[in-house]
PDB file of N, CA and C in Angstrom:
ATOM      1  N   UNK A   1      -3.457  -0.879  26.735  1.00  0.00           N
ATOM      2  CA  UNK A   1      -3.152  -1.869  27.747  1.00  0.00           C
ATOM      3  C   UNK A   1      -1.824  -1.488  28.394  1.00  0.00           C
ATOM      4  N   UNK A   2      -1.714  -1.117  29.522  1.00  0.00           N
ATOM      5  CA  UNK A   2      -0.289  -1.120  30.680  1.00  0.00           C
ATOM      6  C   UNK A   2       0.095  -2.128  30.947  1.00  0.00           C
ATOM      7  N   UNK A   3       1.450  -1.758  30.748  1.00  0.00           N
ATOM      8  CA  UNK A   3       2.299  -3.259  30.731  1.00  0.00           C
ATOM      9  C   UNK A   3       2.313  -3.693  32.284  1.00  0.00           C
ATOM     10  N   UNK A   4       2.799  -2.790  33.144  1.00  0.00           N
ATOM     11  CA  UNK A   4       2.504  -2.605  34.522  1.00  0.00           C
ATOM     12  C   UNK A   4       1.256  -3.298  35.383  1.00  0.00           C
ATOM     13  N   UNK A   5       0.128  -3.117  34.951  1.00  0.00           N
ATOM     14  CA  UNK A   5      -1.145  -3.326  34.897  1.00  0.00           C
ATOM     15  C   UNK A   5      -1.119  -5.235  34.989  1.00  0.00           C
ATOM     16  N   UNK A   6      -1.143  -5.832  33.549  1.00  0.00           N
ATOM     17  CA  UNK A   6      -0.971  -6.835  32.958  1.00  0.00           C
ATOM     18  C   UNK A   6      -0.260  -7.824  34.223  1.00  0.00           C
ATOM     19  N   UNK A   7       0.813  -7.244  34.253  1.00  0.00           N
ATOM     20  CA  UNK A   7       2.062  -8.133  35.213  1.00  0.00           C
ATOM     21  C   UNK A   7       1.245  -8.296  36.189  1.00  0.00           C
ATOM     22  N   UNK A   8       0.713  -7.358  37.021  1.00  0.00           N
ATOM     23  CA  UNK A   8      -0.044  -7.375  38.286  1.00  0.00           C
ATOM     24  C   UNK A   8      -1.313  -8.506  38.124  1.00  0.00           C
ATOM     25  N   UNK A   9      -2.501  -8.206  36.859  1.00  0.00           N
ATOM     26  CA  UNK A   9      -2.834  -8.852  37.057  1.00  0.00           C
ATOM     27  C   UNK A   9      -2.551 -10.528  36.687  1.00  0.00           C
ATOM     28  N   UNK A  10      -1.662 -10.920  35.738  1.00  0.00           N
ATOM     29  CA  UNK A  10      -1.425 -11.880  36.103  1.00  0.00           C
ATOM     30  C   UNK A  10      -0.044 -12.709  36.809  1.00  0.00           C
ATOM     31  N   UNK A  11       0.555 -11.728  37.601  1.00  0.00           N
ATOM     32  CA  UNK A  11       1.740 -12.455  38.539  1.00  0.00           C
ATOM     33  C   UNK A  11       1.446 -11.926  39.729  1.00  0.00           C
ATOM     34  N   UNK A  12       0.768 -11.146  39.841  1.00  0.00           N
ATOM     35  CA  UNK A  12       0.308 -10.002  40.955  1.00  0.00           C
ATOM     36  C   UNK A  12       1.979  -8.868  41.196  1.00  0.00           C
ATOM     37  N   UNK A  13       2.528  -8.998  40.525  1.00  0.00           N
ATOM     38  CA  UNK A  13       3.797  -8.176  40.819  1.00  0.00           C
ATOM     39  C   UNK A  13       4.109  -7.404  39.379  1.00  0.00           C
ATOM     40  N   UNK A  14       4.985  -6.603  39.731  1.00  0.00           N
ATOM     41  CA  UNK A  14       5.845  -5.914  38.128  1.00  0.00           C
ATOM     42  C   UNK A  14       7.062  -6.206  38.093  1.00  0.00           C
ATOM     43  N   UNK A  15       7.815  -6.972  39.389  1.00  0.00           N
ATOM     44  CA  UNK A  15       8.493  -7.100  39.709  1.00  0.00           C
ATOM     45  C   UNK A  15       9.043  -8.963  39.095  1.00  0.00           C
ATOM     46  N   UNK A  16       9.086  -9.555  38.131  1.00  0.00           N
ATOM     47  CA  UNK A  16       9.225 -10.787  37.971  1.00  0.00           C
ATOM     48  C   UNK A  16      10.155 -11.876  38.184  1.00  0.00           C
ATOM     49  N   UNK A  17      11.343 -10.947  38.358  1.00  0.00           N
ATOM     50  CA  UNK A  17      12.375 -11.210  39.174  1.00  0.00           C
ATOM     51  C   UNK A  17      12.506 -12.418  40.445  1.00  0.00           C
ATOM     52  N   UNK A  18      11.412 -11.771  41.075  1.00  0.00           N
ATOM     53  CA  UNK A  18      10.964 -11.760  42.589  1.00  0.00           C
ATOM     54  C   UNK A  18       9.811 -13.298  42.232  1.00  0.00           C
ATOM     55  N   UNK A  19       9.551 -13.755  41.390  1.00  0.00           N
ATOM     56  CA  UNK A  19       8.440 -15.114  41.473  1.00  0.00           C
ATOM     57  C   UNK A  19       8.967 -16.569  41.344  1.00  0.00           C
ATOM     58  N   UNK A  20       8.260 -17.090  42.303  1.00  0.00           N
ATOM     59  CA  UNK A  20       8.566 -18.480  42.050  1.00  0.00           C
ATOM     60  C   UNK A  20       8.505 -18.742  40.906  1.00  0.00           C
ATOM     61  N   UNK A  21       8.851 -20.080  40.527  1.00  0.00           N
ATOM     62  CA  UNK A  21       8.541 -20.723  39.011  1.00  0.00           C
ATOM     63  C   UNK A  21       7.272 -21.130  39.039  1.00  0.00           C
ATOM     64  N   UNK A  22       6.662 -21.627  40.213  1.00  0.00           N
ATOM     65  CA  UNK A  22       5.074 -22.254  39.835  1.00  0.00           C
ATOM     66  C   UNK A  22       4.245 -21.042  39.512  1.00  0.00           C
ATOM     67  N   UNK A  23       4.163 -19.876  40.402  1.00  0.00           N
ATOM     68  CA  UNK A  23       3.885 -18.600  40.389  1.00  0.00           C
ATOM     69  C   UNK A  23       3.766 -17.861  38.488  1.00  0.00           C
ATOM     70  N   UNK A  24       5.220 -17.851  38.362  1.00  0.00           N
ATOM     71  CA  UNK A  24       5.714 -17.476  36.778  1.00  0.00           C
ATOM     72  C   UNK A  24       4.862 -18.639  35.625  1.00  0.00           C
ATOM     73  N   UNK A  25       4.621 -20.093  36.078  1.00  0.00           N
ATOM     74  CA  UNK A  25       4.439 -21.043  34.977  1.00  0.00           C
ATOM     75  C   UNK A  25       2.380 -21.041  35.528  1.00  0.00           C
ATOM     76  N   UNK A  26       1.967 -20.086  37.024  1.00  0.00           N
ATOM     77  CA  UNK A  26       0.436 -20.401  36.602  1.00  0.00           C
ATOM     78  C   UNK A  26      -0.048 -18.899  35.931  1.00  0.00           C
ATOM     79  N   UNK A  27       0.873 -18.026  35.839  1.00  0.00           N
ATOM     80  CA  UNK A  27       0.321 -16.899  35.449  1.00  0.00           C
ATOM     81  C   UNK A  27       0.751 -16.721  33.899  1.00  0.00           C
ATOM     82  N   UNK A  28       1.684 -17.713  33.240  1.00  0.00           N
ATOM     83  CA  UNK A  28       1.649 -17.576  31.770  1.00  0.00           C
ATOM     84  C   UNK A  28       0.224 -18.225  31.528  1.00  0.00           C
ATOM     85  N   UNK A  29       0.119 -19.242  32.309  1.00  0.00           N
ATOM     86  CA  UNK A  29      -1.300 -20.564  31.626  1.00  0.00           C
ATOM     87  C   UNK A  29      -2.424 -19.618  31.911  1.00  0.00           C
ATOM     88  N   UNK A  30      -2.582 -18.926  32.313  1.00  0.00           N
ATOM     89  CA  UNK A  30      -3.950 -17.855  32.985  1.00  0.00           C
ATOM     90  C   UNK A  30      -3.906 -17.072  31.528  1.00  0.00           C
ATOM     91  N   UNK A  31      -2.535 -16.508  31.098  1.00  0.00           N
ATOM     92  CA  UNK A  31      -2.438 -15.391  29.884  1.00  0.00           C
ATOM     93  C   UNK A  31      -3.015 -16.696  28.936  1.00  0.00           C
ATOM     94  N   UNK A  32      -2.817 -17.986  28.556  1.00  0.00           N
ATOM     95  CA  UNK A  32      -2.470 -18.179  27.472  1.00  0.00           C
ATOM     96  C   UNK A  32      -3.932 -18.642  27.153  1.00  0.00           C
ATOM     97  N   UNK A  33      -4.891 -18.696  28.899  1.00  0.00           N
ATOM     98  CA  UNK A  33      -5.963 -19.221  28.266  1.00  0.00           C
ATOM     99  C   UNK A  33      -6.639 -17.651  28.417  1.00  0.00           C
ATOM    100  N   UNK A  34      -6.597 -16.928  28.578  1.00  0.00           N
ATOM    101  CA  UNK A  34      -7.041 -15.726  28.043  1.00  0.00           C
ATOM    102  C   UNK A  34      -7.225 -15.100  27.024  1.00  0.00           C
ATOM    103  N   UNK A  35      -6.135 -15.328  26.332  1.00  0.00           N
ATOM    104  CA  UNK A  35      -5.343 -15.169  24.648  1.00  0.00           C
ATOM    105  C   UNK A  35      -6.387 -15.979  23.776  1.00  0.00           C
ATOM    106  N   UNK A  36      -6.764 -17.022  24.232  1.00  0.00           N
ATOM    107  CA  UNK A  36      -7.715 -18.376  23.634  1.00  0.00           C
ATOM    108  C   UNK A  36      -8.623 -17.788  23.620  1.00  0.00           C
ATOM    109  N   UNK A  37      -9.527 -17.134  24.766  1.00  0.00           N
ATOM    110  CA  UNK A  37     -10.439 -16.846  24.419  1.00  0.00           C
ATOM    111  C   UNK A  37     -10.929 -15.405  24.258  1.00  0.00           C
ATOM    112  N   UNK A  38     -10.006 -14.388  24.287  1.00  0.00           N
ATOM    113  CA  UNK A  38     -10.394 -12.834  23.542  1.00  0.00           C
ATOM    114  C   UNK A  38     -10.607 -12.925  22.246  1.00  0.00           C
ATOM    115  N   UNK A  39     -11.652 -12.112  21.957  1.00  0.00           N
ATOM    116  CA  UNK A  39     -12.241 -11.975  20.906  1.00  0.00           C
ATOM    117  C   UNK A  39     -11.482 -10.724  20.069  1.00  0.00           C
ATOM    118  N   UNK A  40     -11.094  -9.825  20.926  1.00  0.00           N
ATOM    119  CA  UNK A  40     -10.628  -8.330  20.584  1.00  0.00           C
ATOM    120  C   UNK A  40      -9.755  -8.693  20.072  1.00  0.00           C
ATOM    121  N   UNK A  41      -9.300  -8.147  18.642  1.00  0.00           N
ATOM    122  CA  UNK A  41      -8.001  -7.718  17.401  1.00  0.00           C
ATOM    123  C   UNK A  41      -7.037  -7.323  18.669  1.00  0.00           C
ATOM    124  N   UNK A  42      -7.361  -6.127  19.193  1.00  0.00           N
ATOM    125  CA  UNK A  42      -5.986  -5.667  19.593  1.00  0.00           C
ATOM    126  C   UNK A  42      -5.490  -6.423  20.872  1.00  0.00           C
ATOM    127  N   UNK A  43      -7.008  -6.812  21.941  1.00  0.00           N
ATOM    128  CA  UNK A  43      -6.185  -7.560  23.394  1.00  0.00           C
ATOM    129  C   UNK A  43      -5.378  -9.020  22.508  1.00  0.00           C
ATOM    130  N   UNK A  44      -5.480  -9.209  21.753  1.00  0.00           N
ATOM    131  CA  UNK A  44      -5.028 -10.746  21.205  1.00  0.00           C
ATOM    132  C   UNK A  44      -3.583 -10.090  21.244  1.00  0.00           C
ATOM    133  N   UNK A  45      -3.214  -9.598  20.417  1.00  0.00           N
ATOM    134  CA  UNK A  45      -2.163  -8.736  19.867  1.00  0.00           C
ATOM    135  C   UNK A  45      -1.342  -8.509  21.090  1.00  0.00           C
ATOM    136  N   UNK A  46      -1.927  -7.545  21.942  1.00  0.00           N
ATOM    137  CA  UNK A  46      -1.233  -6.926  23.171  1.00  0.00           C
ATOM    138  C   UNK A  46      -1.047  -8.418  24.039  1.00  0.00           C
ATOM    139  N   UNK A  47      -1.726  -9.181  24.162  1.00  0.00           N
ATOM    140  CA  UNK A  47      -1.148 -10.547  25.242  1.00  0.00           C
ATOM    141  C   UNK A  47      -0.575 -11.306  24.302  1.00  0.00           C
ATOM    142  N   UNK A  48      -0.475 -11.325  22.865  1.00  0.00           N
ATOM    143  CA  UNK A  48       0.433 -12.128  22.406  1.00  0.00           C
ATOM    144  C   UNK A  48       2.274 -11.521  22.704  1.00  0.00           C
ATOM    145  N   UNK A  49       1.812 -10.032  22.331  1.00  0.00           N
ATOM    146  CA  UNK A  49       3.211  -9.982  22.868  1.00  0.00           C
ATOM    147  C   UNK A  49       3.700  -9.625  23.890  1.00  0.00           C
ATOM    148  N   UNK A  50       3.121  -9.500  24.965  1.00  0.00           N
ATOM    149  CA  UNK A  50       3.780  -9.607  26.450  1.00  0.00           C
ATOM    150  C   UNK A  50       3.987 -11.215  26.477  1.00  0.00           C
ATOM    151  N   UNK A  51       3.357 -12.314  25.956  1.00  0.00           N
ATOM    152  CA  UNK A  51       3.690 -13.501  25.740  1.00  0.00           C
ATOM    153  C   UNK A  51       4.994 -13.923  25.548  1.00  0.00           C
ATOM    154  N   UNK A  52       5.066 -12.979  23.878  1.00  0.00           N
ATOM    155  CA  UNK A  52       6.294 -13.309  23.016  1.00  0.00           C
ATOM    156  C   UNK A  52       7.746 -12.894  24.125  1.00  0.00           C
ATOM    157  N   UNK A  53       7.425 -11.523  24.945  1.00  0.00           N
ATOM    158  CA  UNK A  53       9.025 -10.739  25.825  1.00  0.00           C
ATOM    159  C   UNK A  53       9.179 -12.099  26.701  1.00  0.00           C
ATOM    160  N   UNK A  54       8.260 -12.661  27.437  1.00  0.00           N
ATOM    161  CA  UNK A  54       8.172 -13.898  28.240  1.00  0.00           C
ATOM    162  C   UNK A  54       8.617 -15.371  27.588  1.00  0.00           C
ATOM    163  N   UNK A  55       8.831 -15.155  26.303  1.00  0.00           N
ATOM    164  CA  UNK A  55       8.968 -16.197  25.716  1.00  0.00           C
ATOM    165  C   UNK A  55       7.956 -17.313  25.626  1.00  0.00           C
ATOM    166  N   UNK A  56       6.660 -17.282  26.163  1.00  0.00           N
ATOM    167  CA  UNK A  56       5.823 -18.193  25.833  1.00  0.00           C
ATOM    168  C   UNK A  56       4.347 -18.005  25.188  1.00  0.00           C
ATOM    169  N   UNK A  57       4.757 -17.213  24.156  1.00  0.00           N
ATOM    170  CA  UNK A  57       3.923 -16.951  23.055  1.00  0.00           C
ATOM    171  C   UNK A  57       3.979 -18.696  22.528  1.00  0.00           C
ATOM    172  N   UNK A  58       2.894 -18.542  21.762  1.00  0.00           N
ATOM    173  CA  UNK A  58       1.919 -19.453  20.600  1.00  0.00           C
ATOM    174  C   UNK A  58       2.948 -19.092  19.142  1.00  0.00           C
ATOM    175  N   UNK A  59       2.942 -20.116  18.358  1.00  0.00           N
ATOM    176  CA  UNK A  59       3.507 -19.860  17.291  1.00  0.00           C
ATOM    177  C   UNK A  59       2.576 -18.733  16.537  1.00  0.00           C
ATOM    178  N   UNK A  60       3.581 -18.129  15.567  1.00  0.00           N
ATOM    179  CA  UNK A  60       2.423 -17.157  14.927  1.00  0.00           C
ATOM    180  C   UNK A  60       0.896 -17.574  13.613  1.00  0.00           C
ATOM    181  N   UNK A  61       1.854 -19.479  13.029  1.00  0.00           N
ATOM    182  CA  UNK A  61       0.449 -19.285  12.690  1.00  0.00           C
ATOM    183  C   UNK A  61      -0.648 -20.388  13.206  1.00  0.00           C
ATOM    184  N   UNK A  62      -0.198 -20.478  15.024  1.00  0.00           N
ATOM    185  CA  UNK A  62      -1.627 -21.208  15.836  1.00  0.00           C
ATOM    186  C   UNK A  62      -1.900 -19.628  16.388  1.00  0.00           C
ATOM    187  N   UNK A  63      -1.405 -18.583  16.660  1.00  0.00           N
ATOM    188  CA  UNK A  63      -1.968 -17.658  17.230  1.00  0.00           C
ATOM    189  C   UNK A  63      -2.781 -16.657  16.558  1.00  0.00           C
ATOM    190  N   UNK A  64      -2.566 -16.409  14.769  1.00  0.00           N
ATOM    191  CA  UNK A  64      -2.897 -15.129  14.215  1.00  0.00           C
ATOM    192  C   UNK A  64      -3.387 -16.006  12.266  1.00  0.00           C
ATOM    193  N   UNK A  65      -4.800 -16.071  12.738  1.00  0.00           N
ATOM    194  CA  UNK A  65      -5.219 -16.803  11.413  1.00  0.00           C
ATOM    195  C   UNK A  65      -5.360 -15.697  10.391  1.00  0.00           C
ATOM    196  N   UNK A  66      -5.459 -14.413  10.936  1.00  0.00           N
ATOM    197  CA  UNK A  66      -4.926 -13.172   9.800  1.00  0.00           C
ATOM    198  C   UNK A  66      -3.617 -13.075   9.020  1.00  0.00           C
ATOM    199  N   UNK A  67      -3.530 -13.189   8.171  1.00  0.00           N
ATOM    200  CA  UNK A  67      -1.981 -13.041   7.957  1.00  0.00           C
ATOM    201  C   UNK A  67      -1.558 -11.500   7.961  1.00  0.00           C
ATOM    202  N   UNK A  68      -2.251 -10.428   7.904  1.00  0.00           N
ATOM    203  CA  UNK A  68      -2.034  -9.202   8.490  1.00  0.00           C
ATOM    204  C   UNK A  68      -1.456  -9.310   9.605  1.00  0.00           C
ATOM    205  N   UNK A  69      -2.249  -9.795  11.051  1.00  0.00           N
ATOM    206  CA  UNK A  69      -1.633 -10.139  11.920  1.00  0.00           C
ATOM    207  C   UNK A  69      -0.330 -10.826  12.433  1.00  0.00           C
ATOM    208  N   UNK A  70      -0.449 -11.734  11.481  1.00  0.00           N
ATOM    209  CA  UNK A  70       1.060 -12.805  11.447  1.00  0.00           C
ATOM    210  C   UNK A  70       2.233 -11.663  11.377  1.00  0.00           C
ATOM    211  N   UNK A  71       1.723 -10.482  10.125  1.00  0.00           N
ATOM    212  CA  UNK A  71       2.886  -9.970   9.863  1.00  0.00           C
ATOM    213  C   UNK A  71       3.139  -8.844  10.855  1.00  0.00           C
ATOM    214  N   UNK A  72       2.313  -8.124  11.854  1.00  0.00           N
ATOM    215  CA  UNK A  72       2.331  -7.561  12.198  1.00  0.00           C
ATOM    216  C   UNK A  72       2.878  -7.884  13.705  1.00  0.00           C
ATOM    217  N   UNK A  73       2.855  -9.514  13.512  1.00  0.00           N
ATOM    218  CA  UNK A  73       3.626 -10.061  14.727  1.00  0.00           C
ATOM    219  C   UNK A  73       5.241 -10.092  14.400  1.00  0.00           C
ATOM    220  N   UNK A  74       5.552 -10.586  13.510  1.00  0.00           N
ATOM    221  CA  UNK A  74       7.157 -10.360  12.811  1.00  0.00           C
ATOM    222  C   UNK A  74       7.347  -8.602  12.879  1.00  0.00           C
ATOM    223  N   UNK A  75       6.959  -7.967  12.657  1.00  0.00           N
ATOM    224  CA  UNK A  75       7.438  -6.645  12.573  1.00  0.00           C
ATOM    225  C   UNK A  75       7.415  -6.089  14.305  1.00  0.00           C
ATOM    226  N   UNK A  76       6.892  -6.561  15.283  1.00  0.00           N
ATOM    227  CA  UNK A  76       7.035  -6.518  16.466  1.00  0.00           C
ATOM    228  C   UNK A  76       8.056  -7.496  17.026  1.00  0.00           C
ATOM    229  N   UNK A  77       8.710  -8.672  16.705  1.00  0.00           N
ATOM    230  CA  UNK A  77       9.525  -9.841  16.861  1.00  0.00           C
ATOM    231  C   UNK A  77      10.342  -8.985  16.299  1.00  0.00           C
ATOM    232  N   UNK A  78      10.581  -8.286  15.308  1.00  0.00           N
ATOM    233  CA  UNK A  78      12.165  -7.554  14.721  1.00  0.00           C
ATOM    234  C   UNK A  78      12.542  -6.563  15.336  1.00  0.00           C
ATOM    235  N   UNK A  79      11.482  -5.786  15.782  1.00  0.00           N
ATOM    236  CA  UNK A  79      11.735  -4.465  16.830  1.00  0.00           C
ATOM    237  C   UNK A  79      12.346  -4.769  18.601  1.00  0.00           C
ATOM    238  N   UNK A  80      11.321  -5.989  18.804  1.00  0.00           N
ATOM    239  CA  UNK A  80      11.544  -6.094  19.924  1.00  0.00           C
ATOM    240  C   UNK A  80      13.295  -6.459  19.922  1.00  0.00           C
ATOM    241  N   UNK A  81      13.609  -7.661  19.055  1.00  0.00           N
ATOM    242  CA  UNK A  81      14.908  -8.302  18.705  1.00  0.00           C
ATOM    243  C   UNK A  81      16.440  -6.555  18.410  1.00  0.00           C
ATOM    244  N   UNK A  82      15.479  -5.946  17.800  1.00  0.00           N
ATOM    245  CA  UNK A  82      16.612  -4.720  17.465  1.00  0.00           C
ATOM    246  C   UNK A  82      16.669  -3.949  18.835  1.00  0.00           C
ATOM    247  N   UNK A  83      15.576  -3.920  19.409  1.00  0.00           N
ATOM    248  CA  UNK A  83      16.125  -3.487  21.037  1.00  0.00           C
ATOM    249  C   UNK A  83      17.086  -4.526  22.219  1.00  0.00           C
ATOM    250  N   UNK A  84      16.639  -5.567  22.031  1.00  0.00           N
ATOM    251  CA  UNK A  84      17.780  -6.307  22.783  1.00  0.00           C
ATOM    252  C   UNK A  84      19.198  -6.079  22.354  1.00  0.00           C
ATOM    253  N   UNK A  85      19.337  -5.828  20.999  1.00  0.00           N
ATOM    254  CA  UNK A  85      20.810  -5.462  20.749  1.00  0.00           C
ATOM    255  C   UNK A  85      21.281  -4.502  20.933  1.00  0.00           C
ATOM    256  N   UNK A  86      20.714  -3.445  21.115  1.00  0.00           N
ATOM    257  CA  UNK A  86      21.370  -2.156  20.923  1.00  0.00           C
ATOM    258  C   UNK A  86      21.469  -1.568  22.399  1.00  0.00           C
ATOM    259  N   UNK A  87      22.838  -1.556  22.405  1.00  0.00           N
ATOM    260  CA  UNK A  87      23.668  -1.234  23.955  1.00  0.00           C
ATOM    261  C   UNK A  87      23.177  -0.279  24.833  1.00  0.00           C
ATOM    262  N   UNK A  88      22.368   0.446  23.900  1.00  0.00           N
ATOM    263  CA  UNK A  88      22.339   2.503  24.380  1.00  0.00           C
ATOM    264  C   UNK A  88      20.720   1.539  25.102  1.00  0.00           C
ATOM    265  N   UNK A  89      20.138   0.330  24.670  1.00  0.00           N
ATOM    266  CA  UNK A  89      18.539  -0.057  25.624  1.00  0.00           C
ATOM    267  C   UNK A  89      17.270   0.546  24.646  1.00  0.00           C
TER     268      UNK A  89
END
């Protein structure tokens, strides 16, 4: 899944900067009812966490009744978190 891709199709831009708030708040609700209803292990995964960078991910355990998954959402929540800190990006 392209992250690039994703943005487009649901903000129509890559650019997010650039969106209204109604724009930004109908294209999370488009992801989140998407997320609801994929069936696929990995698209769940991949729109949970373009969710999570957006901040409006699902808690992890209404989103991931695997607990494999759960954990595999924390180990992506720690990575993502160790890149926001680190100066060098």
């Amino acid at each position: 899944m392209d992250l690039d891709d994703q943005l487009r199709r649901y903000f129509g831009t890559t650019d997010l900067a650039t969106l209204p708030e109604a724009a930004l708040a109908a294209g999370t609700e488009h992801m989140l009812v998407d997320f609801g209803l994929a069936k696929d292990r990995n698209r769940r995964f991949a729109l949970w966490a373009l969710m999570h960078m957006l901040g409006v991910a699902p808690d992890l355990d209404v989103a991931f009744k695997d607990p494999q998954d759960r954990e595999m959402a924390r180990d992506f929540m720690d990575l993502a978190a160790r890149a926001d800190e680190d100066p060098a990006g």
